[in-house]
PDB file of N, CA and C in Angstrom:
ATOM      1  N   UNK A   1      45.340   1.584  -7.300  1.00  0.00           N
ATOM      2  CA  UNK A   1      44.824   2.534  -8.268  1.00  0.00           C
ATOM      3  C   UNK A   1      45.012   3.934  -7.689  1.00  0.00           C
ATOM      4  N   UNK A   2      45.221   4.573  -8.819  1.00  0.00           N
ATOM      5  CA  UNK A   2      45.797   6.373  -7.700  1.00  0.00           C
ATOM      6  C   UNK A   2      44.010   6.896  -7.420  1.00  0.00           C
ATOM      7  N   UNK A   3      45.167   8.024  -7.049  1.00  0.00           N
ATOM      8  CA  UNK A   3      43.257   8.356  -6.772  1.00  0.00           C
ATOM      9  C   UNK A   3      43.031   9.546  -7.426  1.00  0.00           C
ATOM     10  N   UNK A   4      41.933  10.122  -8.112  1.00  0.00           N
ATOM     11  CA  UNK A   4      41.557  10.892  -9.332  1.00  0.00           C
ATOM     12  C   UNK A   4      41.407  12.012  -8.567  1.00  0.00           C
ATOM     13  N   UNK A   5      42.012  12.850  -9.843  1.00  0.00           N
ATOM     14  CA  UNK A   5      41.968  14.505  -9.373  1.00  0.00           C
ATOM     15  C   UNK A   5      40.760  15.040  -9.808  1.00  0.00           C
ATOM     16  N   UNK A   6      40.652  16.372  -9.025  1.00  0.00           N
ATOM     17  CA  UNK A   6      38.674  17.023  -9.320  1.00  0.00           C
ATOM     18  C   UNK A   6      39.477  17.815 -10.509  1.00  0.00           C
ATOM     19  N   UNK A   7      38.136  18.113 -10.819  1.00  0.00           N
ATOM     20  CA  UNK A   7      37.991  19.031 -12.061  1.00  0.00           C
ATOM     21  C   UNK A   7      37.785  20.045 -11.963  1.00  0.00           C
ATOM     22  N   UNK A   8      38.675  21.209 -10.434  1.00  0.00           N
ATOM     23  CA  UNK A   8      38.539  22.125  -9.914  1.00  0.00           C
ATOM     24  C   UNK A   8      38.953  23.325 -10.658  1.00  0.00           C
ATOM     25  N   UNK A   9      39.576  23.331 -12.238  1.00  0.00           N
ATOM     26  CA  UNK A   9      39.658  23.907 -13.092  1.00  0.00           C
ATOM     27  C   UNK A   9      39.363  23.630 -14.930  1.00  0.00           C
ATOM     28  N   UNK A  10      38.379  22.995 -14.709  1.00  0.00           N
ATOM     29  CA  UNK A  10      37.501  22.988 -16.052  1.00  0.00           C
ATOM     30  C   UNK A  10      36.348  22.757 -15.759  1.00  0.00           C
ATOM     31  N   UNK A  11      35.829  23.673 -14.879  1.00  0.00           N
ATOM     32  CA  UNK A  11      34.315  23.878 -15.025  1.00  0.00           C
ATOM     33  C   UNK A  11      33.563  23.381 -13.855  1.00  0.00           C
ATOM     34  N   UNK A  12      33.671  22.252 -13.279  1.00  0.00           N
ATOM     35  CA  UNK A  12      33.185  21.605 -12.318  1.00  0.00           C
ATOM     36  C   UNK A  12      33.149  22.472 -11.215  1.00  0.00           C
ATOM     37  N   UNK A  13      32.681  21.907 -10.165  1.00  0.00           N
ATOM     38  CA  UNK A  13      32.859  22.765  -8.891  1.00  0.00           C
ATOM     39  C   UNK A  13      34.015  22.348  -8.124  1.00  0.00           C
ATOM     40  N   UNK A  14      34.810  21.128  -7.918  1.00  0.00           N
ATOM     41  CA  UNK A  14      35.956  21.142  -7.258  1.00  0.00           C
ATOM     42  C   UNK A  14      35.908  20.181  -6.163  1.00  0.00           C
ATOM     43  N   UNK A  15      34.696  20.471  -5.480  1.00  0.00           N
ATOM     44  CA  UNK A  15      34.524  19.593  -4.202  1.00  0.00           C
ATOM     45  C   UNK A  15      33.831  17.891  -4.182  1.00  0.00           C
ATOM     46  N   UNK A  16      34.409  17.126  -3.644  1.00  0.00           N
ATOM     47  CA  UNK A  16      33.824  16.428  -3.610  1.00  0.00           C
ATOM     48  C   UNK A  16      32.145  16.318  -3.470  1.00  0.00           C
ATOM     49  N   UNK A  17      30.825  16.090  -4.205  1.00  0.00           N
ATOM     50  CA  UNK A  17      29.443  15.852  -3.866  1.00  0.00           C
ATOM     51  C   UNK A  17      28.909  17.124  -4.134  1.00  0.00           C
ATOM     52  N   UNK A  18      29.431  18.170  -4.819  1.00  0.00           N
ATOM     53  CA  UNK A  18      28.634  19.574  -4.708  1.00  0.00           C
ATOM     54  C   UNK A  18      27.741  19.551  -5.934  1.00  0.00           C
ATOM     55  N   UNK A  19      28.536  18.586  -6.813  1.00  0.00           N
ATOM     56  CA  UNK A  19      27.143  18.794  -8.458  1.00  0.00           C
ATOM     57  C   UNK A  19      26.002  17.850  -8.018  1.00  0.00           C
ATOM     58  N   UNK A  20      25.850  16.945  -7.271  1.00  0.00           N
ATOM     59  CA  UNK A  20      24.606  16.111  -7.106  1.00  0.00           C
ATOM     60  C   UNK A  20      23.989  16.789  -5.573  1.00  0.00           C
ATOM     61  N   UNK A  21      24.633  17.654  -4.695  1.00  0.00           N
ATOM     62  CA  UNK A  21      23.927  18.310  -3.668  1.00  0.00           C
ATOM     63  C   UNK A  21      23.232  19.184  -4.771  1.00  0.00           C
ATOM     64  N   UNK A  22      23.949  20.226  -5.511  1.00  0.00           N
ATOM     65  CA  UNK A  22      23.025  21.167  -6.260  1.00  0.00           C
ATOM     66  C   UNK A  22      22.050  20.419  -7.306  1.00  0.00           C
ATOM     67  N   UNK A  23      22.208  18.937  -7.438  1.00  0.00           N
ATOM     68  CA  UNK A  23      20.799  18.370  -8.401  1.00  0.00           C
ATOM     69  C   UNK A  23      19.549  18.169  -7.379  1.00  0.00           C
ATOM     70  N   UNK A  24      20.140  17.695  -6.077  1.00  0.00           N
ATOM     71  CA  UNK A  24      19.336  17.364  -4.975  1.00  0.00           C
ATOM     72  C   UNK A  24      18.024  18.492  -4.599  1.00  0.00           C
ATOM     73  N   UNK A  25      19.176  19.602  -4.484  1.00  0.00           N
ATOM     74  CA  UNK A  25      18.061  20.649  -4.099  1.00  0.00           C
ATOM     75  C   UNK A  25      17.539  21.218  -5.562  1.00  0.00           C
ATOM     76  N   UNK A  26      17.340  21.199  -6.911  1.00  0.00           N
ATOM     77  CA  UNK A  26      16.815  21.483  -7.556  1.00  0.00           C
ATOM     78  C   UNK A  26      15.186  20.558  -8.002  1.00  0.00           C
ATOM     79  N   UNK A  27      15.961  19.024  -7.062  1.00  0.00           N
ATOM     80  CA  UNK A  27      15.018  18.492  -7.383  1.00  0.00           C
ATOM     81  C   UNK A  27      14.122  18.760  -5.731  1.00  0.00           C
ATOM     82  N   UNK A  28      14.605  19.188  -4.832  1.00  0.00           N
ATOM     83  CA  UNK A  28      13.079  19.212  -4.097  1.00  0.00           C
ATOM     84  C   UNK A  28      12.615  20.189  -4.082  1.00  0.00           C
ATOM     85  N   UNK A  29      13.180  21.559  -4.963  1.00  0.00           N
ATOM     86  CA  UNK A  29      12.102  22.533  -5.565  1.00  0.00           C
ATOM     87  C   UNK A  29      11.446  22.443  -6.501  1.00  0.00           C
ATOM     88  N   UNK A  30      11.577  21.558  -7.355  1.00  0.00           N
ATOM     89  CA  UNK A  30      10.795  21.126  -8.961  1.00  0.00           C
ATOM     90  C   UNK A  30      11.046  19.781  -8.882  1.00  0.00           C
ATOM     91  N   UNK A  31       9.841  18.767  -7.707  1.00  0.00           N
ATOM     92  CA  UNK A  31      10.756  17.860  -8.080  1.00  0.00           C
ATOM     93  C   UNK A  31       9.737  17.052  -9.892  1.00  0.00           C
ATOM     94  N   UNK A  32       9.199  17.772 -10.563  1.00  0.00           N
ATOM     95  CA  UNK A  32       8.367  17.397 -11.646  1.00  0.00           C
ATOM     96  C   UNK A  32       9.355  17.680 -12.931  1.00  0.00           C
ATOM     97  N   UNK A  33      10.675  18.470 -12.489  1.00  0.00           N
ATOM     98  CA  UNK A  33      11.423  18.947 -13.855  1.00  0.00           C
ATOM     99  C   UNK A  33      12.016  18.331 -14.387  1.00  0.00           C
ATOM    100  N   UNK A  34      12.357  18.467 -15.434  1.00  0.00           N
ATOM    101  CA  UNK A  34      13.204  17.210 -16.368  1.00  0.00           C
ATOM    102  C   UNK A  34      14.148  17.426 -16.383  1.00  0.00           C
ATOM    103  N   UNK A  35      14.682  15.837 -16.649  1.00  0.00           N
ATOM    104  CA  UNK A  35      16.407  15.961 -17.238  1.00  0.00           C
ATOM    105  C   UNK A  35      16.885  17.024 -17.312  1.00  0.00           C
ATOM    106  N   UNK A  36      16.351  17.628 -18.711  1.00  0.00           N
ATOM    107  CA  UNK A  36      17.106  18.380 -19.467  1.00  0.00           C
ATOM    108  C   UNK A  36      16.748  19.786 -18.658  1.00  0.00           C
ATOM    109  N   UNK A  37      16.136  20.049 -18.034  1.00  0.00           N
ATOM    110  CA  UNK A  37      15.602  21.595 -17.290  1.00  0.00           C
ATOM    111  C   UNK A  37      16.996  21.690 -16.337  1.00  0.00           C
ATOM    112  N   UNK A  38      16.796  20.506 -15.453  1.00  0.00           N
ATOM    113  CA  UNK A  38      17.992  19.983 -14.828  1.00  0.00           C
ATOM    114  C   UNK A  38      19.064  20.645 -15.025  1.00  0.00           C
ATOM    115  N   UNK A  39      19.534  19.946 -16.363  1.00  0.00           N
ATOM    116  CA  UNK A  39      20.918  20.239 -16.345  1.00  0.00           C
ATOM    117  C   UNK A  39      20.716  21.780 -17.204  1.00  0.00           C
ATOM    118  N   UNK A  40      20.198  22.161 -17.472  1.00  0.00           N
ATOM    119  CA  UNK A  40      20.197  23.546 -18.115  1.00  0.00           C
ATOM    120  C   UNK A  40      20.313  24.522 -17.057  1.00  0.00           C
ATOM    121  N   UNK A  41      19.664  24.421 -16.295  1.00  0.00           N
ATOM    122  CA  UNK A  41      19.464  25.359 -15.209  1.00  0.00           C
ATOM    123  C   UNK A  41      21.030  25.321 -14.090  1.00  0.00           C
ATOM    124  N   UNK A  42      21.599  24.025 -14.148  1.00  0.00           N
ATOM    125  CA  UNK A  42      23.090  24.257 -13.586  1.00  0.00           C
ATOM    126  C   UNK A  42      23.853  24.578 -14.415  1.00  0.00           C
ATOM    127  N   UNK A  43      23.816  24.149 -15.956  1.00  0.00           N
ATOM    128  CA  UNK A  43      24.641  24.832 -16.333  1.00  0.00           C
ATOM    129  C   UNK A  43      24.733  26.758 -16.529  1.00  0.00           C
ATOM    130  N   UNK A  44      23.065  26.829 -16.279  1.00  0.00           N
ATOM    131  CA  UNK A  44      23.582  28.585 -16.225  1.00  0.00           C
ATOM    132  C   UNK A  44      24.230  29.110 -15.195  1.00  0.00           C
ATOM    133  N   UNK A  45      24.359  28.210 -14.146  1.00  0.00           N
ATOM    134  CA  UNK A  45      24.959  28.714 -12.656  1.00  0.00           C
ATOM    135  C   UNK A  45      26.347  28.113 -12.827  1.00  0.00           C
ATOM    136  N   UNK A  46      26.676  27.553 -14.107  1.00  0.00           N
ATOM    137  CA  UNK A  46      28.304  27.439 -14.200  1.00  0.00           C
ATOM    138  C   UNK A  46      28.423  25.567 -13.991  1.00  0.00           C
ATOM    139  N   UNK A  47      27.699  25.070 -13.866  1.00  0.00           N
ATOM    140  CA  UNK A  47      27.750  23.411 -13.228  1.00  0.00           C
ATOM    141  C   UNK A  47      27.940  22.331 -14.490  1.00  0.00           C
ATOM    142  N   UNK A  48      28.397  22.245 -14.996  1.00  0.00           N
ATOM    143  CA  UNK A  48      28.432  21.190 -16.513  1.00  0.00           C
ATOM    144  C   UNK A  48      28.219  20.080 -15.712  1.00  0.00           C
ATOM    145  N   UNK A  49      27.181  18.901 -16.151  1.00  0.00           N
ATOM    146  CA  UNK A  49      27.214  17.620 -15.758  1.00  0.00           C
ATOM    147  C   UNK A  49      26.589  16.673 -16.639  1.00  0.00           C
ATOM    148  N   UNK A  50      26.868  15.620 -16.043  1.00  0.00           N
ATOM    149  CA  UNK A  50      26.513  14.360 -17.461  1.00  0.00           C
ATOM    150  C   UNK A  50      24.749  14.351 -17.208  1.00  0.00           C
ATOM    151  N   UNK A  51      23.277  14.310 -17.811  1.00  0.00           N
ATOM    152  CA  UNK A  51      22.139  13.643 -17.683  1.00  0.00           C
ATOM    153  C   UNK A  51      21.782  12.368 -16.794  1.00  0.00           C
ATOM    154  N   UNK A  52      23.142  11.866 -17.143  1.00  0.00           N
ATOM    155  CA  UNK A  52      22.574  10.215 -16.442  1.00  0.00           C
ATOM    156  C   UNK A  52      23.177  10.885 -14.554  1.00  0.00           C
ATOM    157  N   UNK A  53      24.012  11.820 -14.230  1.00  0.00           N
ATOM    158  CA  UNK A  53      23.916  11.859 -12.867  1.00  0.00           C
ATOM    159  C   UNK A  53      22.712  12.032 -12.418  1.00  0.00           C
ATOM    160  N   UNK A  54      22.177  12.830 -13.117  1.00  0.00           N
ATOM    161  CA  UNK A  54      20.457  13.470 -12.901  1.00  0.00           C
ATOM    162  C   UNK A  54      19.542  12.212 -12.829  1.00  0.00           C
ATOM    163  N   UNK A  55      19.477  11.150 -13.708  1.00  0.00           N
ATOM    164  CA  UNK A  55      18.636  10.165 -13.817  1.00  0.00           C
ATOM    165  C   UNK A  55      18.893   9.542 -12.038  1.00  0.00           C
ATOM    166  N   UNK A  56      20.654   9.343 -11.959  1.00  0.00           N
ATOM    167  CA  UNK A  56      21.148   8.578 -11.083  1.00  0.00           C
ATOM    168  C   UNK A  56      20.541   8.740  -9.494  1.00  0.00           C
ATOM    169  N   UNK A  57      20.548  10.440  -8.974  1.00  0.00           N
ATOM    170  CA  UNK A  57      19.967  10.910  -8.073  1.00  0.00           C
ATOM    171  C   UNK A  57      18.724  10.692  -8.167  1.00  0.00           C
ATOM    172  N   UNK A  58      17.772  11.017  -8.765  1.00  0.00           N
ATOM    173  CA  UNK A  58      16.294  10.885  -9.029  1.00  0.00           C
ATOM    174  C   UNK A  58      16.050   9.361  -8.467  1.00  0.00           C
ATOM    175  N   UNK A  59      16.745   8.362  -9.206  1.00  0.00           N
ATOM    176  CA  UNK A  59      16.323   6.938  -9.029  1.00  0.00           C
ATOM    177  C   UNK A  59      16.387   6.567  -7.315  1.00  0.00           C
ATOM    178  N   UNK A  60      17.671   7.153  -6.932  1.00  0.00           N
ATOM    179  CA  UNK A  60      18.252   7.098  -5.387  1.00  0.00           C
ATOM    180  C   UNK A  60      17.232   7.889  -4.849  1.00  0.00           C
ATOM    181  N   UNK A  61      16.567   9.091  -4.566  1.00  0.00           N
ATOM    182  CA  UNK A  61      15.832   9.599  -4.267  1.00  0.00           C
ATOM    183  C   UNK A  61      14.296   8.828  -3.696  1.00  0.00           C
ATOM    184  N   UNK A  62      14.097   8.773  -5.112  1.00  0.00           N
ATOM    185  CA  UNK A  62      12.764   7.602  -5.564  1.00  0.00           C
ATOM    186  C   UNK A  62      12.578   6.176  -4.611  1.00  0.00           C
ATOM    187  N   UNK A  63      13.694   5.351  -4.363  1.00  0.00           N
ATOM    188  CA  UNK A  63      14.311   4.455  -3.777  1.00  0.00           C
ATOM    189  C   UNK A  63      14.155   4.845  -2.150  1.00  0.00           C
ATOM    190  N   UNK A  64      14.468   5.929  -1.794  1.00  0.00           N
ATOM    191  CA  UNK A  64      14.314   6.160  -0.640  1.00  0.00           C
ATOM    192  C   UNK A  64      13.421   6.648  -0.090  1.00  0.00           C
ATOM    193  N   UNK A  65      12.565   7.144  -0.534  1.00  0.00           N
ATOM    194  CA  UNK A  65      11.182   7.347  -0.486  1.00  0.00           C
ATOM    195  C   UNK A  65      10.022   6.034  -0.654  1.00  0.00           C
ATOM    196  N   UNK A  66      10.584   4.950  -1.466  1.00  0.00           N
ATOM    197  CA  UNK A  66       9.716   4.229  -1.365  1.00  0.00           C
ATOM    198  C   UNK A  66      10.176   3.385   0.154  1.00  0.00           C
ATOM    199  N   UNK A  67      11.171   3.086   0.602  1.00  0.00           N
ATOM    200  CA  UNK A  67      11.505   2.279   1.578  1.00  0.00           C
ATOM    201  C   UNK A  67      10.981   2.945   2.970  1.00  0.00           C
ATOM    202  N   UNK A  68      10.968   4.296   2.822  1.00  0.00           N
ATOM    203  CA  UNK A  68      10.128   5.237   4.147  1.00  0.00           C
ATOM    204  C   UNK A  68       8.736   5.278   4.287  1.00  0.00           C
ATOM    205  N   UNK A  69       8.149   4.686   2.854  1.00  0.00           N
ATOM    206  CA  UNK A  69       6.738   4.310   2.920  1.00  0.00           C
ATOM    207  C   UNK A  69       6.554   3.045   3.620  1.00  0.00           C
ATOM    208  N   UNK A  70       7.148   2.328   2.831  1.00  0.00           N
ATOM    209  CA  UNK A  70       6.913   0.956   3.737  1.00  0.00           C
ATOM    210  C   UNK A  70       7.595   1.156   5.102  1.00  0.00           C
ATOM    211  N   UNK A  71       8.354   1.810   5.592  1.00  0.00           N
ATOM    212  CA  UNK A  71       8.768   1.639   6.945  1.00  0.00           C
ATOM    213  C   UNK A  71       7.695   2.256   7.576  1.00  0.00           C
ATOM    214  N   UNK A  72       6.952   3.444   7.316  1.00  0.00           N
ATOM    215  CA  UNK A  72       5.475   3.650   7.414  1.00  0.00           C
ATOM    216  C   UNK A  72       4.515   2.964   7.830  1.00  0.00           C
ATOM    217  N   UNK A  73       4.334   2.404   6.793  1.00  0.00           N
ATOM    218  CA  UNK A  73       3.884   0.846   6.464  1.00  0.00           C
ATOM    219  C   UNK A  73       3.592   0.084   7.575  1.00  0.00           C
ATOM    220  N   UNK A  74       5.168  -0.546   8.186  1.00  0.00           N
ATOM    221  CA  UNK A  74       4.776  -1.630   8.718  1.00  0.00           C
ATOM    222  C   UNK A  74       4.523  -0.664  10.544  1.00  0.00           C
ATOM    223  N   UNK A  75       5.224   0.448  10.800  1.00  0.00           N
ATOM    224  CA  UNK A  75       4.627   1.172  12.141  1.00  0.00           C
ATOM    225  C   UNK A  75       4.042   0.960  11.923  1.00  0.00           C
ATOM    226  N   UNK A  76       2.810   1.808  11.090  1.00  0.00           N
ATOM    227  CA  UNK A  76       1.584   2.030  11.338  1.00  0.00           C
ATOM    228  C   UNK A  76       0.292   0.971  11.778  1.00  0.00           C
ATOM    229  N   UNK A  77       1.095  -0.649  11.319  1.00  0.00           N
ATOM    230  CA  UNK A  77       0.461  -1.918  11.684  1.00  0.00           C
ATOM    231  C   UNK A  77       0.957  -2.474  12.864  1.00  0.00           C
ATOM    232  N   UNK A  78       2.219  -1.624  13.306  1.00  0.00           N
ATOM    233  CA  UNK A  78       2.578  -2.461  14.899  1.00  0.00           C
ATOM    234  C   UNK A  78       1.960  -1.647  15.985  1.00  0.00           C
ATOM    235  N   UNK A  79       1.698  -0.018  15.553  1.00  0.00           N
ATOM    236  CA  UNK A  79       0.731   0.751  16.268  1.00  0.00           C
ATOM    237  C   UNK A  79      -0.616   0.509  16.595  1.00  0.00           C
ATOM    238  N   UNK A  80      -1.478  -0.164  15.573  1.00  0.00           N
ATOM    239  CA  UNK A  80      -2.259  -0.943  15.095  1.00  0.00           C
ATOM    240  C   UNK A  80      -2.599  -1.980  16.536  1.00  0.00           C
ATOM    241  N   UNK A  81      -1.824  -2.635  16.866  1.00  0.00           N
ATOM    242  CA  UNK A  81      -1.849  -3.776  17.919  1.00  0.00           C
ATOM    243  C   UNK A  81      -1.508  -5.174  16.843  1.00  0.00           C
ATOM    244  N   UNK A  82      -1.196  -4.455  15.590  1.00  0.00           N
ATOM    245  CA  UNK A  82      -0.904  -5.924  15.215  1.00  0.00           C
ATOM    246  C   UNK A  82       0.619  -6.344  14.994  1.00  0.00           C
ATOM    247  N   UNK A  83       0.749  -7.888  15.146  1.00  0.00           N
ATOM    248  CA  UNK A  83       1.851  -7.597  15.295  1.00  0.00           C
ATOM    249  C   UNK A  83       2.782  -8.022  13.402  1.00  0.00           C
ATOM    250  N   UNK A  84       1.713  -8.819  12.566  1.00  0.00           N
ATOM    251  CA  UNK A  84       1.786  -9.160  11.312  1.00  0.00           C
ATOM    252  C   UNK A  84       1.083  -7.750  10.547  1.00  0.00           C
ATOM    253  N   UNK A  85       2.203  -6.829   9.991  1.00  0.00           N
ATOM    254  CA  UNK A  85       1.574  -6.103   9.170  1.00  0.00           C
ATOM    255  C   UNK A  85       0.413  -6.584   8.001  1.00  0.00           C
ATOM    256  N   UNK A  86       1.053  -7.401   7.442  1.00  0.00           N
ATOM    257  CA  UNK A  86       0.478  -8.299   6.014  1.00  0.00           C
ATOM    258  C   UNK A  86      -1.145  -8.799   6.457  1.00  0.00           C
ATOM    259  N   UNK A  87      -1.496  -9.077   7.526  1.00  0.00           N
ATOM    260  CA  UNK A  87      -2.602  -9.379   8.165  1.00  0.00           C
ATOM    261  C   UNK A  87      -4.093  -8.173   8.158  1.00  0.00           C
ATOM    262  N   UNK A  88      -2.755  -6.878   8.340  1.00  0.00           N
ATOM    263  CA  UNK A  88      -3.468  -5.588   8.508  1.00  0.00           C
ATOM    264  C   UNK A  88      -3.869  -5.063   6.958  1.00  0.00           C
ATOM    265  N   UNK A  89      -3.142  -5.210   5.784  1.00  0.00           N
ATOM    266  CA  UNK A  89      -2.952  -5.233   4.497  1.00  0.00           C
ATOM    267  C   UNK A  89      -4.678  -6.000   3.822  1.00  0.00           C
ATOM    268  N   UNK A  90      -4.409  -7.089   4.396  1.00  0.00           N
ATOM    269  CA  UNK A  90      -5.844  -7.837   4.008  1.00  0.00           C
ATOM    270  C   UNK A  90      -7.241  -7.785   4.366  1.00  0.00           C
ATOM    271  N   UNK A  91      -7.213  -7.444   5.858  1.00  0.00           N
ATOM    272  CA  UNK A  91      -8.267  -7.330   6.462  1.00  0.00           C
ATOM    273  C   UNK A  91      -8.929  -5.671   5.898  1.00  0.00           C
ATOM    274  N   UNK A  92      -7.754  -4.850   5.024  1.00  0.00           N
ATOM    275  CA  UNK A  92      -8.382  -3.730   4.626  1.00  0.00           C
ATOM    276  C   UNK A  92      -8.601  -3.936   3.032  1.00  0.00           C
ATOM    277  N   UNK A  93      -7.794  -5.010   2.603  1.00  0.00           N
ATOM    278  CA  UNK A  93      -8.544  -5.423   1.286  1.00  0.00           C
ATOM    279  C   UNK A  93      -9.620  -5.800   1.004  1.00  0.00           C
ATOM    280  N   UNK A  94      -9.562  -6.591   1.875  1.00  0.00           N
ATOM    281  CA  UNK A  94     -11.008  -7.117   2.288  1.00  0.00           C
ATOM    282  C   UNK A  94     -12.204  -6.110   2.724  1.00  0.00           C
ATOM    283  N   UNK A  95     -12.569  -5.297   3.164  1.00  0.00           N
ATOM    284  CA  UNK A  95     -12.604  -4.587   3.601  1.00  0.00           C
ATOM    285  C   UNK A  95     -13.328  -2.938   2.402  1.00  0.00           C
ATOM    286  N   UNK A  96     -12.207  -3.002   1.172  1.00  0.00           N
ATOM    287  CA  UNK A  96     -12.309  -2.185   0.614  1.00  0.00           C
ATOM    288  C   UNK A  96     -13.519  -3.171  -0.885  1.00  0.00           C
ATOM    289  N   UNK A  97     -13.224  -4.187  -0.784  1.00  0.00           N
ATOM    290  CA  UNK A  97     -13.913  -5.199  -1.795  1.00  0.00           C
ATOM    291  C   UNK A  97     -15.181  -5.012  -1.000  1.00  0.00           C
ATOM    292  N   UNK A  98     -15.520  -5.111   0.289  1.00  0.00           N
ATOM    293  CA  UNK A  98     -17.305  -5.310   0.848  1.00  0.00           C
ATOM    294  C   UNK A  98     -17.696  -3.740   0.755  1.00  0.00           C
ATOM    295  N   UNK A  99     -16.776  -2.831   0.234  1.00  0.00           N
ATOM    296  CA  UNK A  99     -17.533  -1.143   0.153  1.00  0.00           C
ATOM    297  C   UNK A  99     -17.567  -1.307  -1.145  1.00  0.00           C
ATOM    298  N   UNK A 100     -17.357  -1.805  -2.166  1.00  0.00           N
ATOM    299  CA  UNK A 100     -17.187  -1.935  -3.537  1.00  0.00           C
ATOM    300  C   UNK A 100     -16.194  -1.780  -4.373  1.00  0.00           C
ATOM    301  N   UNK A 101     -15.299  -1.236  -3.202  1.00  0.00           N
ATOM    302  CA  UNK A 101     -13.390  -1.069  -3.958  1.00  0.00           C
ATOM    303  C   UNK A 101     -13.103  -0.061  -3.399  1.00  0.00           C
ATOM    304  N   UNK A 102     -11.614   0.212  -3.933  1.00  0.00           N
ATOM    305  CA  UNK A 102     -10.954   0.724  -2.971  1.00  0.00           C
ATOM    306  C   UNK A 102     -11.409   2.329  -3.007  1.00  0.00           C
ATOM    307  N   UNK A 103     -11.893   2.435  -4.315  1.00  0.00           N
ATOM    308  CA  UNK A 103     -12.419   4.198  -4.506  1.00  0.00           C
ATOM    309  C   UNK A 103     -13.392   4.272  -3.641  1.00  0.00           C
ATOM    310  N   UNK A 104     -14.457   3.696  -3.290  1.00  0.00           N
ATOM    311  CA  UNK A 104     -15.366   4.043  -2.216  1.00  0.00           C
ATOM    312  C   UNK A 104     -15.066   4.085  -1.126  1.00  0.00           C
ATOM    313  N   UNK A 105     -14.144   2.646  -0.831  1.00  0.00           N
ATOM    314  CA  UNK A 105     -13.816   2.947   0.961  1.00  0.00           C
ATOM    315  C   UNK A 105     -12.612   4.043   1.411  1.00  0.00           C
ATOM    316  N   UNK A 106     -12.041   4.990   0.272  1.00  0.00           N
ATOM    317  CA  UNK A 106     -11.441   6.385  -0.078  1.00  0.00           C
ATOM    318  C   UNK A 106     -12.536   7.145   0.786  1.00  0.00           C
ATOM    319  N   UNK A 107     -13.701   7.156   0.041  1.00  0.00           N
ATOM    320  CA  UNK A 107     -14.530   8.515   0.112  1.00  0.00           C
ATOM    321  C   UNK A 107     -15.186   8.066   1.383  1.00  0.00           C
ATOM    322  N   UNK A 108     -15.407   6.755   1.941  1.00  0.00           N
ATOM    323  CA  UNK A 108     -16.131   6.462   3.193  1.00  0.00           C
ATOM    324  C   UNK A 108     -14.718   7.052   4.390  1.00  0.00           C
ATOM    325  N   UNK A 109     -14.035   6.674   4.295  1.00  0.00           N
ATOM    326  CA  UNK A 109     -13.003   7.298   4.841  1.00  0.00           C
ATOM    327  C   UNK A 109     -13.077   9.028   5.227  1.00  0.00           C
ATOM    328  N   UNK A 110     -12.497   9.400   4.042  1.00  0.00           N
ATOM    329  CA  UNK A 110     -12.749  10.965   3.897  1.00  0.00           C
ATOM    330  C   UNK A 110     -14.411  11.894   4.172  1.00  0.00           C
ATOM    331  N   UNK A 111     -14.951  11.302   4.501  1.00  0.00           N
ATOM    332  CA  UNK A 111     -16.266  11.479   5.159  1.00  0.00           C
ATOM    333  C   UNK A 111     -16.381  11.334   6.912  1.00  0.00           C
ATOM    334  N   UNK A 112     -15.790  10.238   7.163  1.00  0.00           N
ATOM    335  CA  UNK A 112     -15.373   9.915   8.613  1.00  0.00           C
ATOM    336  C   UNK A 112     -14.641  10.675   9.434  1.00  0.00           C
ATOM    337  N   UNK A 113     -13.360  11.423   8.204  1.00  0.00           N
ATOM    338  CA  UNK A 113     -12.580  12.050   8.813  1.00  0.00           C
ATOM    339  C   UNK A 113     -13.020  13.570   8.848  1.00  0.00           C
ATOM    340  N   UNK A 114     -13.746  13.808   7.971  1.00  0.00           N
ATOM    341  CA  UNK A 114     -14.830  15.056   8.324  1.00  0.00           C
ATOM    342  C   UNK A 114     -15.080  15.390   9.578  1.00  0.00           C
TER     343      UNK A 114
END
């Protein structure tokens, strides 16, 4: 299969990755803005792009952020001394059910850390 030419003269930027770097950083200054703000706001800086790239980054974004939580996650249970995160998971479920749920053992928390 050949290999596809940029669109370094109808509008695009030319370079390989520069319209989803410039969605990237629009989204970690607003990352609450929409689609459509999105692409409005590159296109006044000259950037034409499809919506669904915007969805596409966001989702990838989203995705990687959740996997850095859980990698979080399971440190924070091998720091712990334990060596079964899932163990550490329960014993605070448990835990949050004998304070009356999880909203109280929140505020017993945030009192402690006072």
């Amino acid at each position: 299969m050949p290999r596809r030419k940029t669109n370094s003269g109808k509008g695009g930027q030319g370079r390989r990755g520069e319209k989803s770097a410039a969605v990237r950083e629009l989204l970690k200054q607003s990352p609450q803005a929409s689609v459509k703000e999105i692409v409005s706001s590159l296109a006044g800086r000259g950037i034409s792009l499809n919506p669904n790239l915007v969805y596409l980054i966001r989702g990838k974004l989203r995705a990687q952020q959740r996997r850095q939580k859980r990698h979080r996650a399971v440190e924070a249970g091998r720091s712990a001394g334990l060596a079964d995160p899932v163990e550490l998971v329960r014993r605070v479920k448990e835990l949050a059910t004998a304070a009356g749920g999880i909203h109280y053992l929140k505020q017993l928390v945030d009192v402690l850390a006072e």
